[in-house]
Protein backbone atom coordinates (compact mmCIF):
# COMPACT_ATOMS: atom_id res chain seq x y z
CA UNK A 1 -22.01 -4.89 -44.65
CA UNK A 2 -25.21 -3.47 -46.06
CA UNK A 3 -27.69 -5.89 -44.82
CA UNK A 4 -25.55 -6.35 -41.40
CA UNK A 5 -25.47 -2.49 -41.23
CA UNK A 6 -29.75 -2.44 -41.76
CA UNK A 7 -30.19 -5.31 -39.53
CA UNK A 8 -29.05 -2.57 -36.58
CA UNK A 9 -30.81 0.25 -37.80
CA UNK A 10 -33.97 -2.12 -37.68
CA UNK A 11 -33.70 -3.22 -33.95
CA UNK A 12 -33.46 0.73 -32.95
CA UNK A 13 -36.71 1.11 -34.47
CA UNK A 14 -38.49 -2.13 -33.20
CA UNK A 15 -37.68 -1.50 -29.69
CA UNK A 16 -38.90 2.25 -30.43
CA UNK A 17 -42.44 1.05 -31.70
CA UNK A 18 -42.60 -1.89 -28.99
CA UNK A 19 -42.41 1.25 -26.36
CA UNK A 20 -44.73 3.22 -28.04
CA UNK A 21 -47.03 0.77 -28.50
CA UNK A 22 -46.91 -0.27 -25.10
CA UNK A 23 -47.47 3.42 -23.66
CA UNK A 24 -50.27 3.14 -26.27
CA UNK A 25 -52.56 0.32 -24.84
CA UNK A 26 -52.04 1.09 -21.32
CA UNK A 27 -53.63 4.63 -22.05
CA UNK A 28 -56.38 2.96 -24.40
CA UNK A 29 -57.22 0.48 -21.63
CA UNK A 30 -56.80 2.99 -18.93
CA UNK A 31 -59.84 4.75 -21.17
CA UNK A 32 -61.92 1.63 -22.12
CA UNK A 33 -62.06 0.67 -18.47
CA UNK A 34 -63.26 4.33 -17.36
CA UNK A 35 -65.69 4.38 -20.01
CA UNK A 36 -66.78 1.25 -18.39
CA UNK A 37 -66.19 -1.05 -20.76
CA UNK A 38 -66.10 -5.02 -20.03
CA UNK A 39 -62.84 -6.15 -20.62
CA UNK A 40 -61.88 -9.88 -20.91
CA UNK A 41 -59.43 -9.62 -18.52
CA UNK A 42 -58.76 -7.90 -14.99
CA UNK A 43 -55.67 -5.46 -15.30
CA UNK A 44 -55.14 -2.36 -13.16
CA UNK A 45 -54.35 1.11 -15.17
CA UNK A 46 -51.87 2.90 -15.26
CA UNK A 47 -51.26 6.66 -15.54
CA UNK A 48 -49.69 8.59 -17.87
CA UNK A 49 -47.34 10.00 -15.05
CA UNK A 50 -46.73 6.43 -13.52
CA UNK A 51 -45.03 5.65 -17.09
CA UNK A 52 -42.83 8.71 -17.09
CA UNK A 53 -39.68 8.66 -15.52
CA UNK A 54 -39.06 12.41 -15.25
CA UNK A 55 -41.63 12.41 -12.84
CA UNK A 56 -39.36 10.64 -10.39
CA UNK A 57 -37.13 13.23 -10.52
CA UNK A 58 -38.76 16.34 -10.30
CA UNK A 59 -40.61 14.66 -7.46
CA UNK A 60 -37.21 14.13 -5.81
CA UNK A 61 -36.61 16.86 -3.72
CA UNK A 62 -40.04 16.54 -2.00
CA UNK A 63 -39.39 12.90 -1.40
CA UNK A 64 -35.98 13.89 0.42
CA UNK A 65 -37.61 16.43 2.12
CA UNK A 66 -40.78 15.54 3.49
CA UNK A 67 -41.35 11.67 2.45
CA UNK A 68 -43.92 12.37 0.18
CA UNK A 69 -44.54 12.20 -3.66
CA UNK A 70 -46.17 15.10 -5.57
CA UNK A 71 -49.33 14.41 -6.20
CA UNK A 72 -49.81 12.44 -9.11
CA UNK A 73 -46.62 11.12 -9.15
CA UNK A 74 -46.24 7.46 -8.31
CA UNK A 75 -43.84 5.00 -6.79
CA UNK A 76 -43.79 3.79 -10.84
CA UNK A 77 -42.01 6.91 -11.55
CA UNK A 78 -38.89 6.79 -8.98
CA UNK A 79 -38.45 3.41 -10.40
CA UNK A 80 -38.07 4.34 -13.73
CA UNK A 81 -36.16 7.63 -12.89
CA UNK A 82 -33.47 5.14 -11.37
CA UNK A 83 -33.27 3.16 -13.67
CA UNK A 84 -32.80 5.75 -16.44
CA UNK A 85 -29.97 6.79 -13.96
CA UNK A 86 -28.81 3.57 -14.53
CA UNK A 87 -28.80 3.53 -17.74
CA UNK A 88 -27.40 7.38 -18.20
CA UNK A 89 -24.10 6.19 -16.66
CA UNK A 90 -24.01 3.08 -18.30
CA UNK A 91 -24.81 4.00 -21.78
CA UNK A 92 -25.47 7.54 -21.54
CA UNK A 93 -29.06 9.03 -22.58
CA UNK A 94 -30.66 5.37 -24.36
CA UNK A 95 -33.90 6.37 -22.82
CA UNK A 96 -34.19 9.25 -25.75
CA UNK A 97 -32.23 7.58 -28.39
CA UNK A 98 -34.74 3.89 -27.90
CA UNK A 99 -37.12 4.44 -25.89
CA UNK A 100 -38.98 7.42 -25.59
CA UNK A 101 -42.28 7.28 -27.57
CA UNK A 102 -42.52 11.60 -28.02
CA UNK A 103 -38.92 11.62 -29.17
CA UNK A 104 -40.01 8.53 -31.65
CA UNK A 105 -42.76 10.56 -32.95
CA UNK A 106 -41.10 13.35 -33.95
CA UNK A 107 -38.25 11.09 -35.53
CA UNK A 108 -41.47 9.67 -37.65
CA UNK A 109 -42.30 13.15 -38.64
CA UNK A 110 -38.86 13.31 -39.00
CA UNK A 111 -38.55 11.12 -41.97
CA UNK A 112 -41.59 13.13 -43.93
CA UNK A 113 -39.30 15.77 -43.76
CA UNK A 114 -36.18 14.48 -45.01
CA UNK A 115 -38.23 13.24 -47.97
CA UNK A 116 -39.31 17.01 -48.40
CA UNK A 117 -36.07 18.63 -47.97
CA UNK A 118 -33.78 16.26 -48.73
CA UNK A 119 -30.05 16.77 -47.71
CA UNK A 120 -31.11 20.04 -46.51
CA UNK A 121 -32.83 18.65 -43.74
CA UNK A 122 -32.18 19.45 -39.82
CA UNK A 123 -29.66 22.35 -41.62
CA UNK A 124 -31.98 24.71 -41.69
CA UNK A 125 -31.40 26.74 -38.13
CA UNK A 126 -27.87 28.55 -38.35
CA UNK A 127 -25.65 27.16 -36.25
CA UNK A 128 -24.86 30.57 -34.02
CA UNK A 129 -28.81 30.65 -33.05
CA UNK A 130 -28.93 26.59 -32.96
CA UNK A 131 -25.84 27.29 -30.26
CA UNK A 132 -28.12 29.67 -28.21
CA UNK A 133 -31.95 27.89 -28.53
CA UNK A 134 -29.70 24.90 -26.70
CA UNK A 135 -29.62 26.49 -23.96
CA UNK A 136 -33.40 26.77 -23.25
CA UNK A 137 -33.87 22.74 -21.99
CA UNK A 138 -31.50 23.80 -19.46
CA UNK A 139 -33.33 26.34 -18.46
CA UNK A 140 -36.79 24.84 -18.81
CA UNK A 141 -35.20 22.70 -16.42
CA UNK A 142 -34.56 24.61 -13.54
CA UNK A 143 -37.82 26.31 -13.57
CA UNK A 144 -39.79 22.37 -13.76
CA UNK A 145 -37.91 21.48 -10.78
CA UNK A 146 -37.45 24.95 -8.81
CA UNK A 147 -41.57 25.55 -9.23
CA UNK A 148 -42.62 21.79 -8.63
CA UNK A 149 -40.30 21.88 -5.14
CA UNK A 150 -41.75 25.14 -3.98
CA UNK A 151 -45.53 24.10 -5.33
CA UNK A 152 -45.10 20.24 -4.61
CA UNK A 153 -47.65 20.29 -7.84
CA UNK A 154 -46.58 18.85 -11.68
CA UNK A 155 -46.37 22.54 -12.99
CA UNK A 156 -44.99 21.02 -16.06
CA UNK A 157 -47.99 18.84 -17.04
CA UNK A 158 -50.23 21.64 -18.79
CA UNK A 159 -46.81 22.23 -21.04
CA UNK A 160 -45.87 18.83 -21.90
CA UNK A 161 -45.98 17.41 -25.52
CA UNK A 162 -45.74 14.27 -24.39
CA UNK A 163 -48.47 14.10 -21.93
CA UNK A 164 -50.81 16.15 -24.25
CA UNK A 165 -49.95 13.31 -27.17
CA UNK A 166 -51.53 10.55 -25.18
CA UNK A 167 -54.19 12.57 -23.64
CA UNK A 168 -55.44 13.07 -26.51
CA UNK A 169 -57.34 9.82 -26.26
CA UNK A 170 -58.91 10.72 -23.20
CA UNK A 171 -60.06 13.71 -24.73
CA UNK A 172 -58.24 16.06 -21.47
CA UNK A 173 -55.53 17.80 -23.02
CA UNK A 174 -54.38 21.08 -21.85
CA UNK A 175 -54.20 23.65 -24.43
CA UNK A 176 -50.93 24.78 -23.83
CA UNK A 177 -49.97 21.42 -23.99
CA UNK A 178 -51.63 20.46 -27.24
CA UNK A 179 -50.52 24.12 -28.78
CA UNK A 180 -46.53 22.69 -27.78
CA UNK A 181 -47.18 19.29 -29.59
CA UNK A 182 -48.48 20.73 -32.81
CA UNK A 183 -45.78 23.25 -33.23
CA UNK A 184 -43.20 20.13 -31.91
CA UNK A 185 -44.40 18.32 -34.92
CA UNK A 186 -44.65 21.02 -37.23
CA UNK A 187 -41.01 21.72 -36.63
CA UNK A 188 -40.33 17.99 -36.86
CA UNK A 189 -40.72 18.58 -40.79
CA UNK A 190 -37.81 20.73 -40.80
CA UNK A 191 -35.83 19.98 -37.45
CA UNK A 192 -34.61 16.41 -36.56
CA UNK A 193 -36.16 15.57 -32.85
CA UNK A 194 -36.23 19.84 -32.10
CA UNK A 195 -37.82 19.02 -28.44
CA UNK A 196 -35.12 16.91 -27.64
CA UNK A 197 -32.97 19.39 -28.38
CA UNK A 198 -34.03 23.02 -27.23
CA UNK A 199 -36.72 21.77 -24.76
CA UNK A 200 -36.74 18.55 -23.21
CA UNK A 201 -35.94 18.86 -19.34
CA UNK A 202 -35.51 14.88 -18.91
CA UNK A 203 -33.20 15.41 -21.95
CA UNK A 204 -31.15 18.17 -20.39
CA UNK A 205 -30.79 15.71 -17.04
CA UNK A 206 -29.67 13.16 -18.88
CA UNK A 207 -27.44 14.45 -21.18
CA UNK A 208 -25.62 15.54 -18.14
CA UNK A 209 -24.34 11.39 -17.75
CA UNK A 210 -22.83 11.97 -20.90
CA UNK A 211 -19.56 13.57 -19.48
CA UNK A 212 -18.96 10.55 -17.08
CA UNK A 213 -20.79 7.89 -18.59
CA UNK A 214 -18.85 4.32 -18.82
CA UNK A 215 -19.17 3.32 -22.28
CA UNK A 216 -18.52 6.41 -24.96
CA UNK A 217 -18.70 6.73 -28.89
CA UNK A 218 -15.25 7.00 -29.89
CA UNK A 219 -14.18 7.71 -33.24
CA UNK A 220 -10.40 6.23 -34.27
CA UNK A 221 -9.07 8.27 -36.19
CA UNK A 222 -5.96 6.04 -37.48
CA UNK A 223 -9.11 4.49 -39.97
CA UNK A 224 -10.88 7.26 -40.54
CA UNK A 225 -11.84 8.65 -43.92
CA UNK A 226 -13.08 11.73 -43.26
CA UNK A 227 -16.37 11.37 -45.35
CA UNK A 228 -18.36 12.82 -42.55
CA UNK A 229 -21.10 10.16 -42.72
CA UNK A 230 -20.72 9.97 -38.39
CA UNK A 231 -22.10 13.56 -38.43
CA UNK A 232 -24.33 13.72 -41.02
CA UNK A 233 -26.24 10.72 -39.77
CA UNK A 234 -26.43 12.15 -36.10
CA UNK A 235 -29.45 13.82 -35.63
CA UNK A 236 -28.37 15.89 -32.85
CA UNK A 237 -26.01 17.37 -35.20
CA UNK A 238 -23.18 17.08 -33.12
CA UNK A 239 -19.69 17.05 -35.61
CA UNK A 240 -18.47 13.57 -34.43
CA UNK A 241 -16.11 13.80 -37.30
CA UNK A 242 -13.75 16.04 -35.64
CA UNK A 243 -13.84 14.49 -31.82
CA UNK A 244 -12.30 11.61 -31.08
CA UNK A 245 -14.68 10.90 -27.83
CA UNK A 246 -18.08 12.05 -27.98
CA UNK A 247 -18.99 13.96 -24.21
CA UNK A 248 -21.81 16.01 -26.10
CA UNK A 249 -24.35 16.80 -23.45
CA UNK A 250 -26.69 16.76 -26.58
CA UNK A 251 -25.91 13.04 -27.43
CA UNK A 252 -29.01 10.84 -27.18
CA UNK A 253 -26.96 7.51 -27.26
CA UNK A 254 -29.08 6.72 -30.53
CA UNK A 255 -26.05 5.14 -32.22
CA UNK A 256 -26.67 6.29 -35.75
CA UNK A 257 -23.41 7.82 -35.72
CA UNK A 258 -21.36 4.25 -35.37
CA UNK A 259 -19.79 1.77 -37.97
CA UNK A 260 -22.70 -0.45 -36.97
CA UNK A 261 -25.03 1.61 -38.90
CA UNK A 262 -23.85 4.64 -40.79
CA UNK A 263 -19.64 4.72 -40.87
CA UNK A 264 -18.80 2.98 -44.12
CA UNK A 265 -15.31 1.70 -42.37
CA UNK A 266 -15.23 -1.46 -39.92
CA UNK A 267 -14.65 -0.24 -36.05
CA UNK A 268 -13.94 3.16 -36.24
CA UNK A 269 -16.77 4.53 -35.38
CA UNK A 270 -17.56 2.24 -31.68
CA UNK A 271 -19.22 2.54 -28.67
CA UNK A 272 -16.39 0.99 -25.91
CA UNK A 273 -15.46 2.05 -22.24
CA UNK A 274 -11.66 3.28 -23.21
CA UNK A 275 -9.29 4.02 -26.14
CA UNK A 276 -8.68 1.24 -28.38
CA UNK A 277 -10.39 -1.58 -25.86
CA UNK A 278 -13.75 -3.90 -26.56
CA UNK A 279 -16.92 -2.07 -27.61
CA UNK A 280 -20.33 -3.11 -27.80
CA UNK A 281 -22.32 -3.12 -30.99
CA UNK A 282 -25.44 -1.14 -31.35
CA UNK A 283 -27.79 -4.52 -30.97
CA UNK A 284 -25.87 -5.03 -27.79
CA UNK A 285 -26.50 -2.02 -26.05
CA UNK A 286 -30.49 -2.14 -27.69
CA UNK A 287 -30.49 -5.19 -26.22
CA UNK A 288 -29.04 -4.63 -22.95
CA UNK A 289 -31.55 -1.26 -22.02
CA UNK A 290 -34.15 -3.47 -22.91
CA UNK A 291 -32.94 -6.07 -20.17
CA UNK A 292 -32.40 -3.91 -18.04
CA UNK A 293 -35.48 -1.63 -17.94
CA UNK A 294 -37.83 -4.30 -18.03
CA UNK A 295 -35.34 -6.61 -15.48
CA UNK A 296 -36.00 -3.58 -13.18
CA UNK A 297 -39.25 -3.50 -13.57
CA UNK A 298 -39.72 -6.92 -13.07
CA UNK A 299 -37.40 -6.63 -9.58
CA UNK A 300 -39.75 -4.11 -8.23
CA UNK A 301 -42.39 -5.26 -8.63
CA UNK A 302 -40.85 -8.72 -6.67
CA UNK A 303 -40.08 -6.49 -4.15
CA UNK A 304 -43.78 -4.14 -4.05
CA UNK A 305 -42.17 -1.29 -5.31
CA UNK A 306 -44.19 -0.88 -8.87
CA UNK A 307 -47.36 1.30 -7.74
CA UNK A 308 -48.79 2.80 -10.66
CA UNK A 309 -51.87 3.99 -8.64
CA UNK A 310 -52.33 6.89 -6.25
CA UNK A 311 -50.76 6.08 -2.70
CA UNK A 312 -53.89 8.14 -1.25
CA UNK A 313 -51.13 9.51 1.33
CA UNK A 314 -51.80 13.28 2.22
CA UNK A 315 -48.93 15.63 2.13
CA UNK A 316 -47.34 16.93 4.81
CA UNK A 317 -46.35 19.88 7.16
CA UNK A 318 -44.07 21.98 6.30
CA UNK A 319 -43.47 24.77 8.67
CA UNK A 320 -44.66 25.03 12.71
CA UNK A 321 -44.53 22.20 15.55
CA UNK A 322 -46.32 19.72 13.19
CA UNK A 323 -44.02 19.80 10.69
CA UNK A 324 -43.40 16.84 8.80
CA UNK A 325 -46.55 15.36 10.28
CA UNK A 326 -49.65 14.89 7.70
CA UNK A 327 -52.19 17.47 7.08
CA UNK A 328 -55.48 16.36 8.25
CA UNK A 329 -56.79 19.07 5.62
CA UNK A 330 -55.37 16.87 2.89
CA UNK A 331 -57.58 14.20 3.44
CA UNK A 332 -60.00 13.49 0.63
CA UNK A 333 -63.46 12.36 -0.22
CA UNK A 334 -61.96 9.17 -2.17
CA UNK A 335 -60.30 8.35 0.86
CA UNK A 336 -61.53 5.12 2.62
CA UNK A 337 -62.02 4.62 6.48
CA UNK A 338 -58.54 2.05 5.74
CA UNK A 339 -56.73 4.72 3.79
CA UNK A 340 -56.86 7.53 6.78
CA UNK A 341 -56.16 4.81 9.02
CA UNK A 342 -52.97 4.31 7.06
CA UNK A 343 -52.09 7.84 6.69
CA UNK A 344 -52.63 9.12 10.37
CA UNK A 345 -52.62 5.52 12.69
CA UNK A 346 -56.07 6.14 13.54
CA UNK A 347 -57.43 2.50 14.11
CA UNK A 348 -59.77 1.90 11.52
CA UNK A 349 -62.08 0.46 14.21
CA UNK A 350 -61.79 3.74 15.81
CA UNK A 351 -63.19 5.71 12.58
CA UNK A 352 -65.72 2.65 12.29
CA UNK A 353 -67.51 3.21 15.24
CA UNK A 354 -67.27 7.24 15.22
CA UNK A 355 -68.81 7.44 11.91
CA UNK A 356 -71.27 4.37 12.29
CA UNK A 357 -69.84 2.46 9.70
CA UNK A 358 -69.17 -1.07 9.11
CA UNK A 359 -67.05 -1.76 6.10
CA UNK A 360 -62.90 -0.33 6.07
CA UNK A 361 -63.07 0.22 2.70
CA UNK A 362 -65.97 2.50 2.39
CA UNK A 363 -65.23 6.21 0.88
CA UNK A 364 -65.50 8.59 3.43
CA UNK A 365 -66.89 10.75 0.85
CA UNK A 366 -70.15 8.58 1.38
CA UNK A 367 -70.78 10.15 4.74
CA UNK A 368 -72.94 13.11 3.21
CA UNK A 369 -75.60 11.08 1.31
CA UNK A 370 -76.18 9.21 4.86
CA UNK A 371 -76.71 12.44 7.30
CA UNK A 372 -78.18 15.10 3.92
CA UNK A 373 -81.62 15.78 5.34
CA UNK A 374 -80.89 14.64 9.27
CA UNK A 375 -78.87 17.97 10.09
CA UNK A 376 -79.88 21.67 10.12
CA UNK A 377 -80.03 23.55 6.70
CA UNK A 378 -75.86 24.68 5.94
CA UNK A 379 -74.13 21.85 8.21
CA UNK A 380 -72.62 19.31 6.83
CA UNK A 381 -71.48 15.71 8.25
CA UNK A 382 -68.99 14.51 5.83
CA UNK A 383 -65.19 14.55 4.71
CA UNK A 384 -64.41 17.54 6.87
CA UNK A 385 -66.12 15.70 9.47
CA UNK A 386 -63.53 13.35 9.07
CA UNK A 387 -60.64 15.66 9.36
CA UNK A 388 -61.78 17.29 12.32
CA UNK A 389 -61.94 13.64 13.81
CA UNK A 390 -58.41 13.17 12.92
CA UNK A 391 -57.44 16.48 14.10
CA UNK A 392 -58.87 16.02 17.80
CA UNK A 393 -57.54 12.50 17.89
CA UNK A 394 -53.84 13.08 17.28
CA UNK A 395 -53.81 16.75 18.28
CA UNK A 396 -52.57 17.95 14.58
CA UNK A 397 -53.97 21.47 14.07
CA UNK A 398 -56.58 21.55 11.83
CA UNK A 399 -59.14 24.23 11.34
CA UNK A 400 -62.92 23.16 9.95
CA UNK A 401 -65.32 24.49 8.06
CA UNK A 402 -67.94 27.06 9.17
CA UNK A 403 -71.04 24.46 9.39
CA UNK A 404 -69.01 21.19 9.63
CA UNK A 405 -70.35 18.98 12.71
CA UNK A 406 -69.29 15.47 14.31
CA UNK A 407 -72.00 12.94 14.72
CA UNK A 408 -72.82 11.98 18.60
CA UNK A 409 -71.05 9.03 18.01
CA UNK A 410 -68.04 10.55 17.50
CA UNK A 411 -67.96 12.92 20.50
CA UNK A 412 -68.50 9.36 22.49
CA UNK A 413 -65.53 7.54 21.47
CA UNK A 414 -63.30 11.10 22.05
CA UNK A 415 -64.63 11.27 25.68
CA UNK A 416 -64.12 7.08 25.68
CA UNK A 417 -60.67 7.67 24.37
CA UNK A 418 -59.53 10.84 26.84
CA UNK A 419 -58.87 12.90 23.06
CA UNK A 420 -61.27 15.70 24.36
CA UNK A 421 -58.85 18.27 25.85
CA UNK A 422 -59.03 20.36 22.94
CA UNK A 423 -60.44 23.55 23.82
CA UNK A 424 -63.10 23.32 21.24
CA UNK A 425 -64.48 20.13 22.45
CA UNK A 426 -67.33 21.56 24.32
CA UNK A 427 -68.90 23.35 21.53
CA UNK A 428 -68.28 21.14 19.47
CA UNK A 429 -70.06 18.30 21.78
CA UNK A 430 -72.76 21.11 21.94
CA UNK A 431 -73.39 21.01 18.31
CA UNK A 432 -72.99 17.32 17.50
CA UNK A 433 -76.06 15.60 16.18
CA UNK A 434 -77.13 12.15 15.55
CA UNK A 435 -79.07 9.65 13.50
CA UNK A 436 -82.68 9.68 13.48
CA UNK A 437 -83.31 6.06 15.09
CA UNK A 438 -84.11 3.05 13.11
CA UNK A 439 -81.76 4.78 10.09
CA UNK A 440 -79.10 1.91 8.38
CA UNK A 441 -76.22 3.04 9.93
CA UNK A 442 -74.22 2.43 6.33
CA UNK A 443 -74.75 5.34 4.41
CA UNK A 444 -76.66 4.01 1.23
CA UNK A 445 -75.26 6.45 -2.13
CA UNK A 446 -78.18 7.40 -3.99
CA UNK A 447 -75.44 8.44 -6.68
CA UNK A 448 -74.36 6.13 -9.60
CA UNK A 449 -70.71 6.65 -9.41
CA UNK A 450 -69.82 8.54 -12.94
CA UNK A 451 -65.79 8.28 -14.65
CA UNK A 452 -65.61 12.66 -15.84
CA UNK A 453 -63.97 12.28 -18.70
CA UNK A 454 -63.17 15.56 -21.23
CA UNK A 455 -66.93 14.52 -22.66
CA UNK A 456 -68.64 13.68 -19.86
CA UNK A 457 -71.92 16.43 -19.82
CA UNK A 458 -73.61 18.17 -16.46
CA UNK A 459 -76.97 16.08 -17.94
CA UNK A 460 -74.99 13.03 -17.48
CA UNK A 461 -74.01 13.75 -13.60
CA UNK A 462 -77.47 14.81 -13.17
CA UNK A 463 -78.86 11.71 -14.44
CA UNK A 464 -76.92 9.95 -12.53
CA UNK A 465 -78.05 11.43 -9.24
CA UNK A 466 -76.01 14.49 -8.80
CA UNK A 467 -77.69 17.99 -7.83
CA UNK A 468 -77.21 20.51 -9.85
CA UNK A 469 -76.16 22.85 -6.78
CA UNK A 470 -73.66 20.50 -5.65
CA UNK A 471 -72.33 20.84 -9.02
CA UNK A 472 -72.50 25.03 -8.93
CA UNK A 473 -71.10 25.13 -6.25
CA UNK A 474 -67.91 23.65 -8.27
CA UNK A 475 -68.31 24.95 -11.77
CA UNK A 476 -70.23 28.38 -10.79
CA UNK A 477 -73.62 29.33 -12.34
CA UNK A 478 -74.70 26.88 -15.50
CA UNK A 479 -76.78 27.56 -17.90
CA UNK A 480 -76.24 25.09 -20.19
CA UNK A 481 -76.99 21.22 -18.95
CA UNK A 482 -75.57 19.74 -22.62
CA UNK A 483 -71.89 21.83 -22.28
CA UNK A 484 -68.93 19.31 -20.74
CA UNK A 485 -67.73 19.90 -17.70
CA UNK A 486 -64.50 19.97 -18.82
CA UNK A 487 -65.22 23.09 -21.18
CA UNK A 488 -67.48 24.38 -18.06
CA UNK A 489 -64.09 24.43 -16.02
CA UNK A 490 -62.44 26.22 -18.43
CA UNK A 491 -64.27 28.69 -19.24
CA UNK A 492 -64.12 29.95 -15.75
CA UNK A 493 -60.51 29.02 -15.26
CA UNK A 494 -60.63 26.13 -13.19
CA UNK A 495 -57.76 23.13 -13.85
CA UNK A 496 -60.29 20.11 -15.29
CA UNK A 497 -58.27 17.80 -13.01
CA UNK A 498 -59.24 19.52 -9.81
CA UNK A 499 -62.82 19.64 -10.79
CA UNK A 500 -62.90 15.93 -11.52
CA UNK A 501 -61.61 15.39 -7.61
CA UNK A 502 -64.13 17.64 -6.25
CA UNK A 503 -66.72 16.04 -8.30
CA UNK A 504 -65.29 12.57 -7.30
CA UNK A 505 -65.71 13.69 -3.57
CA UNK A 506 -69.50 14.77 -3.87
């Protein structure tokens, strides 16, 4: 029974590692490839918040509502958040009990501890305040999804453990982030898995599943012994001793409870869908999440539905007559000629030939090296260019910037196209200025393209072509070429991740 009762115990924890390990070297190539490593192979990264499933769900509402992800969220993420649904009602929470590489960690730590403490381990919070700090996932909870609806922005990613744990490597963590993770693991010594179980919002969701789930612990109590081995192995401390079906919103499916692996007496102790009828044995269900989380992986990506990249679709609008419609503002300097043409049905030959460009898949972001030096001193020909384009051409609102002009070429295929009925189009045909002749009409980027990482120095941006008052203009006044941009940001309150994007758009 021993060895049978050890062979269980060990595919829980294989299946843990294989997760963690594969969260692992996705983040470590993501890294080698933006420190521009050659790589024997050709693999596309991944984010962070394309591997987590929460993501999916906190991006929900804003799906529902307006079609759109929140940005950074990707089509990776619904998957995954359906198919932990999946799972939930199957099996109940198996994503936090096997698969989860934070909630591994801390069960790691987890084991320090119980050699420390011994049988006083995880007994250390009194069970009146352990009743109350349970309470906080569900509200941490509400506030993730009420603030991400209303901001249609990951509020919870500068909090997360488990981002900050893998972020690590790219040297980008948040500090409140990285402050939650070390006291997470510091409690680990003393608390089994205590994020799981006073903080975890995907926890809280899906240990909702748990009162309706199809297959349930159930303890028989005609062959129980009352040695209280079910409760003292569950790490969620949940008294499985004394129920006869476990509903526990707090139950992470883990199946350390079961006669599989800790109840000394045959079947008593099972995981089944009713009273007395056919259960599964803890390999079983391993075995089954496995197949199905990576089966539905597998599916959609048959069917195009894995994208672990950003969509480049701008949001939308949410109020007026345009509502619903995308926001020309939205559009970004990373944005190719073939991504706006996506976004807004502006035919890409359309953009082509207003902008003097050739190639689809040229950034738009480009446009500024070509016309810096051909325009009057504080105009600018470049991404807002671009959005005032798109504005005039489908008749979405969209206000410029003071200085932004549209080449002559532009103005042309408005007039060509009857799109100049707006009532700025006069003055803005007034203003519009063109190539000196004989220049290449693709723009030609005298800047090396440069991957800001958390160590990436203003020396190395300038060295690789940037100007120092482009880069002001973003991080403020620097006196220091050697500090990181990333500490530059902070230090005058600016999110590193937003910096990166308007560095990216120079």
């Amino acid at each position: 029974m021993k060895t049978s009762k050890k062979r269980h115990g060990r595919l829980r924890s294989v299946v843990q590692i294989a997760f963690f390990v594969w969260v692992l070297l996705i983040v470590l190539v993501s890294e080698a490839i933006e420190r521009g490593w050659n790589l024997p192979f050709d693999i596309k990264t991944a984010s962070l918040h394309a591997l987590c499933p929460f993501g999916g769900v906190v991006t929900l509402y804003n799906l529902v509502k307006t079609g759109v992800l929140v940005k950074k969220i990707h089509d990776s993420a619904v998957v995954l958040a359906g198919l932990g649904v999946v799972l939930a009602i199957l099996f109940g929470p198996v994503l936090c009990g096997w698969i989860c590489p934070l909630g591994t960690v801390q069960e790691w730590v987890g084991k320090l501890g119980r050699k420390l403490f011994k049988r006083r381990y995880n007994t250390f919070v009194p069970a009146k305040i352990d009743r109350v700090l349970r309470l906080l996932r569900y509200v941490v909870l509400v506030w993730v999804l009420v603030m991400t609806a209303l901001t249609a922005t990951l509020v919870f990613q500068e909090y997360d453990p488990y981002y900050a744990l893998f972020s690590i490597i790219h040297g980008e963590v948040a500090l409140g982030g990285m402050v939650i993770l070390v006291i997470i693991l510091l409690l680990s010594l003393v608390v089994e898995r205590p994020f799981c179980k006073y903080a975890c919002p995907y926890g809280a969701f899906l240990g909702l599943f748990n009162r309706i789930r199809i297959f349930k612990i159930r303890r028989v109590s005609s062959t129980c012994i009352s040695c209280n081995a079910c409760s003292r192995a569950c790490p969620m401390n949940i008294d499985v001793a004394h129920k006869e079906t476990v509903k526990d919103v707090q139950c992470i499916s883990c199946m350390e409870c079961t006669s599989d692996t800790s109840c000394p007496v045959d079947k008593t102790v099972v995981f089944s869908t009713a009273k007395g009828g056919r259960h599964l044995s803890v390999n079983k269900v391993g075995l089954l999440t496995v197949g199905i989380l990576i089966g539905g992986i597998l599916l959609s990506v048959a069917f195009g539905l894995w994208q672990t990249t950003s969509s480049k679709q701008p949001v939308l609008i949410k109020t007026g007559s345009f509502a619903g419609m995308p926001d020309p503002a939205d559009i970004r300097g990373s944005y190719s000629y073939q991504d706006v043409t996506n976004a807004f049905a502006v035919p890409v030959d359309v953009l082509l030939s207003a902008f003097q460009s050739q190639n689809g898949a040229q950034r738009i972001g480009d446009l500024e090296a070509l016309w810096l030096g051909n325009i009057p001193e504080g105009a600018e020909v470049g991404t807002d260019s671009v959005r005032l384009f798109v504005a005039l051409y489908t008749g979405i609102a969209f206000e410029a910037e003071e200085g932004t002009l549209l080449p002559v070429s532009a103005i042309e295929v408005l007039e060509q196209l009857q799109k100049n009925t707006d009532p700025r189009f006069a003055e803005l045909k007034a203003s519009a200025v063109a190539l000196p002749e004989g220049l290449e009409a693709a723009p030609v980027t005298t800047t090396t393209v440069v991957s800001v990482t958390g160590k990436t120095t203003v020396q190395d941006l300038l060295n690789a072509g940037y100007q120092l008052s482009d880069l002001e203009k973003i991080l403020g006044k620097i006196d220091n070429k050697l500090s990181s941009v990333k500490t530059l940001a902070e230090s005058q309150g600016l999110e590193f991740s937003a910096v990166k994007a308007e560095i990216a758009a120079l």
